[in-house]
PDB file of N, CA and C in Angstrom:
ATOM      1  N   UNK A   1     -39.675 -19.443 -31.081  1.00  0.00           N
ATOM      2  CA  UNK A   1     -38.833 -20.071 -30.085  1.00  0.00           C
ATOM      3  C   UNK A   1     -38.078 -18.968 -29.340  1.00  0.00           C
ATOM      4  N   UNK A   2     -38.150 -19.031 -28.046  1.00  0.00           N
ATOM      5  CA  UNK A   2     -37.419 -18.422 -27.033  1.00  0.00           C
ATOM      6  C   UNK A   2     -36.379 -18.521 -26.468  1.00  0.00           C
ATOM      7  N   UNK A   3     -34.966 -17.924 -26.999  1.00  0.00           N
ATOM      8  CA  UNK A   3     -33.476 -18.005 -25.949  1.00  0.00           C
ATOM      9  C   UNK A   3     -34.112 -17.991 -24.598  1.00  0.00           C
ATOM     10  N   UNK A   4     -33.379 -18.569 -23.875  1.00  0.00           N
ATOM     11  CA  UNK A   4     -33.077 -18.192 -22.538  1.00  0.00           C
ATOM     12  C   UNK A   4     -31.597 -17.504 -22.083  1.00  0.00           C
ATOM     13  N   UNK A   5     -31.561 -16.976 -21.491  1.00  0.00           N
ATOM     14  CA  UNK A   5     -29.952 -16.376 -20.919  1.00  0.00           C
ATOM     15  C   UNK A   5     -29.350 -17.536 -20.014  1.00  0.00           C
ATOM     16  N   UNK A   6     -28.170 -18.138 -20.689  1.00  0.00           N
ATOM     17  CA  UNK A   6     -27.992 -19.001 -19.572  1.00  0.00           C
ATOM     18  C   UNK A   6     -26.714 -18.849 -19.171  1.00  0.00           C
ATOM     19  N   UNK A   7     -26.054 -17.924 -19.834  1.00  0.00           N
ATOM     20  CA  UNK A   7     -24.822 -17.212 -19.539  1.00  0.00           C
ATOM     21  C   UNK A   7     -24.075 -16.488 -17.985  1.00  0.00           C
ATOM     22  N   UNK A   8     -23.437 -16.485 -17.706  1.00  0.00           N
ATOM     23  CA  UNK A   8     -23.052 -15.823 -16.318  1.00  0.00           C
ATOM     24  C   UNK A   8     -23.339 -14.401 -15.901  1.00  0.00           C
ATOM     25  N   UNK A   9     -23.820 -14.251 -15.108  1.00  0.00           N
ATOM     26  CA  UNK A   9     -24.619 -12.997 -14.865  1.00  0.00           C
ATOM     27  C   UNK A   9     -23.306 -11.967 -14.697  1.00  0.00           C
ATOM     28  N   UNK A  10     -22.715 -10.744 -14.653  1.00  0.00           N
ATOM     29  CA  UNK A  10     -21.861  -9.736 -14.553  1.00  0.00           C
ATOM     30  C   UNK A  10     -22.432  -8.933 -13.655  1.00  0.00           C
ATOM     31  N   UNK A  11     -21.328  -8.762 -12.438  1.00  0.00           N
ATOM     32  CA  UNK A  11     -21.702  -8.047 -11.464  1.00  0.00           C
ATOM     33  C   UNK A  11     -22.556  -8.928 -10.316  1.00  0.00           C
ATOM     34  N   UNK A  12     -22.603  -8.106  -9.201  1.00  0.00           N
ATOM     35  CA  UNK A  12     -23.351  -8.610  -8.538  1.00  0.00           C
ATOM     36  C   UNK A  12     -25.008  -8.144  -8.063  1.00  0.00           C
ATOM     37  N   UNK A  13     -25.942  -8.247  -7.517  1.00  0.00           N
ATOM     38  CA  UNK A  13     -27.094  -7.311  -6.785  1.00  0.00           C
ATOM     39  C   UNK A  13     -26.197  -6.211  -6.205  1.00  0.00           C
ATOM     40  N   UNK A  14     -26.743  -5.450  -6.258  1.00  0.00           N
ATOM     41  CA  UNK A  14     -27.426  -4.420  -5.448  1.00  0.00           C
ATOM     42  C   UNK A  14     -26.889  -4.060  -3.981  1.00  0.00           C
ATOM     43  N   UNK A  15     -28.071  -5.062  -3.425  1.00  0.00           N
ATOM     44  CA  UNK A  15     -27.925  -5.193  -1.891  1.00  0.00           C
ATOM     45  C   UNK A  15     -26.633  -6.309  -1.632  1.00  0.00           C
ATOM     46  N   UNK A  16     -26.084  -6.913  -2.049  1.00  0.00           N
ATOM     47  CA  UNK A  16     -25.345  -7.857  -1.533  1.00  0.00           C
ATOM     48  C   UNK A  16     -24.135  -6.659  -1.802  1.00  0.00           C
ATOM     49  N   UNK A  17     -23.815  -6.099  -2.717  1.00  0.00           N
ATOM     50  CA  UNK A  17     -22.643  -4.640  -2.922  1.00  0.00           C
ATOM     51  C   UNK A  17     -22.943  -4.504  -1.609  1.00  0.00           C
ATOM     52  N   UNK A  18     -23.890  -3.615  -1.390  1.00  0.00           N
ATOM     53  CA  UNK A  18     -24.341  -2.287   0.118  1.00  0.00           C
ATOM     54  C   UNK A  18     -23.441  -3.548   1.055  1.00  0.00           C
ATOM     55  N   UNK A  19     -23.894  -4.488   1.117  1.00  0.00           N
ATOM     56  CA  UNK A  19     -23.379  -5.566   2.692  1.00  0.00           C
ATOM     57  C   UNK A  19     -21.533  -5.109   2.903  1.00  0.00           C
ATOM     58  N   UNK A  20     -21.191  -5.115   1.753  1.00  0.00           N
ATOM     59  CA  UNK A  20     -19.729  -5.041   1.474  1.00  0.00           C
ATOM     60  C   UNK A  20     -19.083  -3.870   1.828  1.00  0.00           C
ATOM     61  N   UNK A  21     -19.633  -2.995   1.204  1.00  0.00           N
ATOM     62  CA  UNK A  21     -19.373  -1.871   1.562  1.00  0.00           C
ATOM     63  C   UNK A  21     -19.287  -1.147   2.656  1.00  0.00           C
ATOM     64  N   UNK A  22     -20.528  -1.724   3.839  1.00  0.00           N
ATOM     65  CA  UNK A  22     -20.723  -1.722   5.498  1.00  0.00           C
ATOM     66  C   UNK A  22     -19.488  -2.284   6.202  1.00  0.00           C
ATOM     67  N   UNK A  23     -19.047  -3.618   5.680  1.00  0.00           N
ATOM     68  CA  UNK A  23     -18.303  -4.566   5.851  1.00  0.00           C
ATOM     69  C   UNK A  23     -16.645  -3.440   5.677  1.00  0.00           C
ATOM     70  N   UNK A  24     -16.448  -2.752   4.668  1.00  0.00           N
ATOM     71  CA  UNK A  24     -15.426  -2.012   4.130  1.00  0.00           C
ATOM     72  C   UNK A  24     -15.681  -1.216   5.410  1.00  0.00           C
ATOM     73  N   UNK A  25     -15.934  -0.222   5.647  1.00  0.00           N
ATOM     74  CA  UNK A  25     -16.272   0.561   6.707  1.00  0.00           C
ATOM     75  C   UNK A  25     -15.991   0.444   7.868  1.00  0.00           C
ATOM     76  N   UNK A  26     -16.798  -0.147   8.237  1.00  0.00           N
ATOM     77  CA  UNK A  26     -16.292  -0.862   9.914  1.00  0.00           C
ATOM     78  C   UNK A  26     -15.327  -1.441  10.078  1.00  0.00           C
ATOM     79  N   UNK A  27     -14.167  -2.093   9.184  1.00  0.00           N
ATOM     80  CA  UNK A  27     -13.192  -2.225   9.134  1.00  0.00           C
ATOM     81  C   UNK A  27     -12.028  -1.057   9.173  1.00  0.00           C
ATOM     82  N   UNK A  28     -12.298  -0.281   8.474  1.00  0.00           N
ATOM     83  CA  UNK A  28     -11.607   1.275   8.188  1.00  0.00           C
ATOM     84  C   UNK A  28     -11.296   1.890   9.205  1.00  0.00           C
ATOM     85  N   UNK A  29     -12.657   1.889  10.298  1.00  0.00           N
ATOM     86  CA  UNK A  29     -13.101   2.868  11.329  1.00  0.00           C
ATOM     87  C   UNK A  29     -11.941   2.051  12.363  1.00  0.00           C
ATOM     88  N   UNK A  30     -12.478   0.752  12.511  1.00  0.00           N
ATOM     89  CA  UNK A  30     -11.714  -0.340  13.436  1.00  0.00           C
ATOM     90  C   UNK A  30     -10.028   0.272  13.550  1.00  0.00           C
ATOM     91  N   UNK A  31      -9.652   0.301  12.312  1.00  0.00           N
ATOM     92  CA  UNK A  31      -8.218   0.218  12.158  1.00  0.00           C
ATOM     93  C   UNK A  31      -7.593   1.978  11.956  1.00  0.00           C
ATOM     94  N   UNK A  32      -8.902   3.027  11.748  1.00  0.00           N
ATOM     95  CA  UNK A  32      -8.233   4.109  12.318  1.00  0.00           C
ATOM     96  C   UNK A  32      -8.654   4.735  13.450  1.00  0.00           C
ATOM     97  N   UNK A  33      -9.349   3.634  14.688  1.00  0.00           N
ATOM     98  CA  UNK A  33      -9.586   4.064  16.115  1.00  0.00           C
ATOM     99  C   UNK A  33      -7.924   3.149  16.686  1.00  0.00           C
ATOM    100  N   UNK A  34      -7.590   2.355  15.721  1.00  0.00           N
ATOM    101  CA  UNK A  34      -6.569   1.308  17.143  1.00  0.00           C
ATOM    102  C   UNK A  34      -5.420   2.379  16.653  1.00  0.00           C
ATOM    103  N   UNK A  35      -5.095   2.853  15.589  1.00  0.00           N
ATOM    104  CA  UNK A  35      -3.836   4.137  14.780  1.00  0.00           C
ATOM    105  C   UNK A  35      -3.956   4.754  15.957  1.00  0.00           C
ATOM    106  N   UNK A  36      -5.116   6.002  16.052  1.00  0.00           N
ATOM    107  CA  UNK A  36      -5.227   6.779  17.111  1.00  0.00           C
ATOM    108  C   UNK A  36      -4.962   6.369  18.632  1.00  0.00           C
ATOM    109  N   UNK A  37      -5.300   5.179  19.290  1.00  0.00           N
ATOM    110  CA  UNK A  37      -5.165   4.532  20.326  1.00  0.00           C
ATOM    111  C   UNK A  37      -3.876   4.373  20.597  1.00  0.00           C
ATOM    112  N   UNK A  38      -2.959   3.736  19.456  1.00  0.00           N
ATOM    113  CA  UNK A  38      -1.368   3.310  19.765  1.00  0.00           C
ATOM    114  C   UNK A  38      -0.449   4.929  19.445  1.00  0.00           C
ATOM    115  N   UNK A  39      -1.035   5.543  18.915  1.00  0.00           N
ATOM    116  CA  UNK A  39      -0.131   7.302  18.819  1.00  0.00           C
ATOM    117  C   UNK A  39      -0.878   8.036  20.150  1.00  0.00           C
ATOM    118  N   UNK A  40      -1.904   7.824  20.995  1.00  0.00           N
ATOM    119  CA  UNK A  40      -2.149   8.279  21.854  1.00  0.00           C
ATOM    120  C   UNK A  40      -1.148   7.609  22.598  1.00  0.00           C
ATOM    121  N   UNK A  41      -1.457   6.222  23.406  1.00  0.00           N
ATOM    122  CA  UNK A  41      -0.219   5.431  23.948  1.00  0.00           C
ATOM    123  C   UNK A  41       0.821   5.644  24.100  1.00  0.00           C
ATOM    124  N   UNK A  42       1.256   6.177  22.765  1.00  0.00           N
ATOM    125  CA  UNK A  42       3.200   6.606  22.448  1.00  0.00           C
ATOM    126  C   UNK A  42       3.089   7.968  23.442  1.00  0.00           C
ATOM    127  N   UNK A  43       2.429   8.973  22.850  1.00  0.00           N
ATOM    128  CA  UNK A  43       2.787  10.104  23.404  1.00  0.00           C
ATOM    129  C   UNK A  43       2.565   9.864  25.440  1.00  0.00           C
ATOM    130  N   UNK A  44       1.878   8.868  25.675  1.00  0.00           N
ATOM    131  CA  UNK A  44       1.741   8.916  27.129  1.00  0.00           C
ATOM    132  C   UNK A  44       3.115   8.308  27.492  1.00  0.00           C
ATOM    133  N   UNK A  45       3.647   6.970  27.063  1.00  0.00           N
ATOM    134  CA  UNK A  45       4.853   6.869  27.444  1.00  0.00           C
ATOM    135  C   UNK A  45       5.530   7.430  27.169  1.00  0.00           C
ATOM    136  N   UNK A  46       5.691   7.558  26.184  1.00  0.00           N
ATOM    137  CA  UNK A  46       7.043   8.038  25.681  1.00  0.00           C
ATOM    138  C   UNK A  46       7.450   9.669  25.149  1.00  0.00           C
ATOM    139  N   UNK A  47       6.293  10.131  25.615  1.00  0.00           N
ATOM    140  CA  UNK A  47       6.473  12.040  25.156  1.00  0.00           C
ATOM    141  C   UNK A  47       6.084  12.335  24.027  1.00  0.00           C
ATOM    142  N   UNK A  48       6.380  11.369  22.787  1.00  0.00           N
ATOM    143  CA  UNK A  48       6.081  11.966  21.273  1.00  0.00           C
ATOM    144  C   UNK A  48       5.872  10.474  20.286  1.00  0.00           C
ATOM    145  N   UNK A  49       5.531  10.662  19.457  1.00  0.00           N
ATOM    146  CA  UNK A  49       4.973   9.434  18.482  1.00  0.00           C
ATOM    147  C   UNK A  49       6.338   8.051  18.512  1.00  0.00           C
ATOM    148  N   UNK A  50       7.229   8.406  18.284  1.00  0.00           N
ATOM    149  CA  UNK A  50       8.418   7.299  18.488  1.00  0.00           C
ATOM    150  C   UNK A  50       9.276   7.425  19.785  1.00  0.00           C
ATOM    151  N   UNK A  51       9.849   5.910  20.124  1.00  0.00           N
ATOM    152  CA  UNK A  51      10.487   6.148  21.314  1.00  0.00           C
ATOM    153  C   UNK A  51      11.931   6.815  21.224  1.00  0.00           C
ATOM    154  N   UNK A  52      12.625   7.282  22.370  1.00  0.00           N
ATOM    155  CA  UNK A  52      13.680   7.789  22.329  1.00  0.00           C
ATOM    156  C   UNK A  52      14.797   6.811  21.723  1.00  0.00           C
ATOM    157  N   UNK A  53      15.589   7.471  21.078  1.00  0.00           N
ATOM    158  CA  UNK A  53      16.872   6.360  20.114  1.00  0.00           C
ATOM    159  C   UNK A  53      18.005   6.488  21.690  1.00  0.00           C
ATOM    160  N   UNK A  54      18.538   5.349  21.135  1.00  0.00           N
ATOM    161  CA  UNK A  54      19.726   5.096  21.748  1.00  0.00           C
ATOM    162  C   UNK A  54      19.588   3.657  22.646  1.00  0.00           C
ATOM    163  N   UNK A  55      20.353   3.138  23.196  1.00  0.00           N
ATOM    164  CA  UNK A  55      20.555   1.504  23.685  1.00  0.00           C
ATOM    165  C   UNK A  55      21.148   2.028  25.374  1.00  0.00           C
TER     166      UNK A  55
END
């Protein structure tokens, strides 16, 4: 007589990881091109990374 495994598998494939990981990435890139974009921005208005203090 033969067990079968009918238990919950641990972990996931393979390829469905890799999807995630692409997914991780292009997110990363996304959010350190808009960083660079809004500290470029600053320095065009405003001369340097924060604006001038005072009211």
């Amino acid at each position: 007589m033969t067990s079968a495994n009918t238990g919950p598998r641990l972990g996931r494939p393979s390829g469905e990881s890799d999807v995630y990981t692409v997914l991780l990435a292009i997110a990363f890139l996304c959010l350190l091109s808009a960083t660079i974009y809004l500290a470029y921005r600053a320095m065009v208005m405003f001369g340097g990374l924060l604006p001038p203090g005072g009211a």
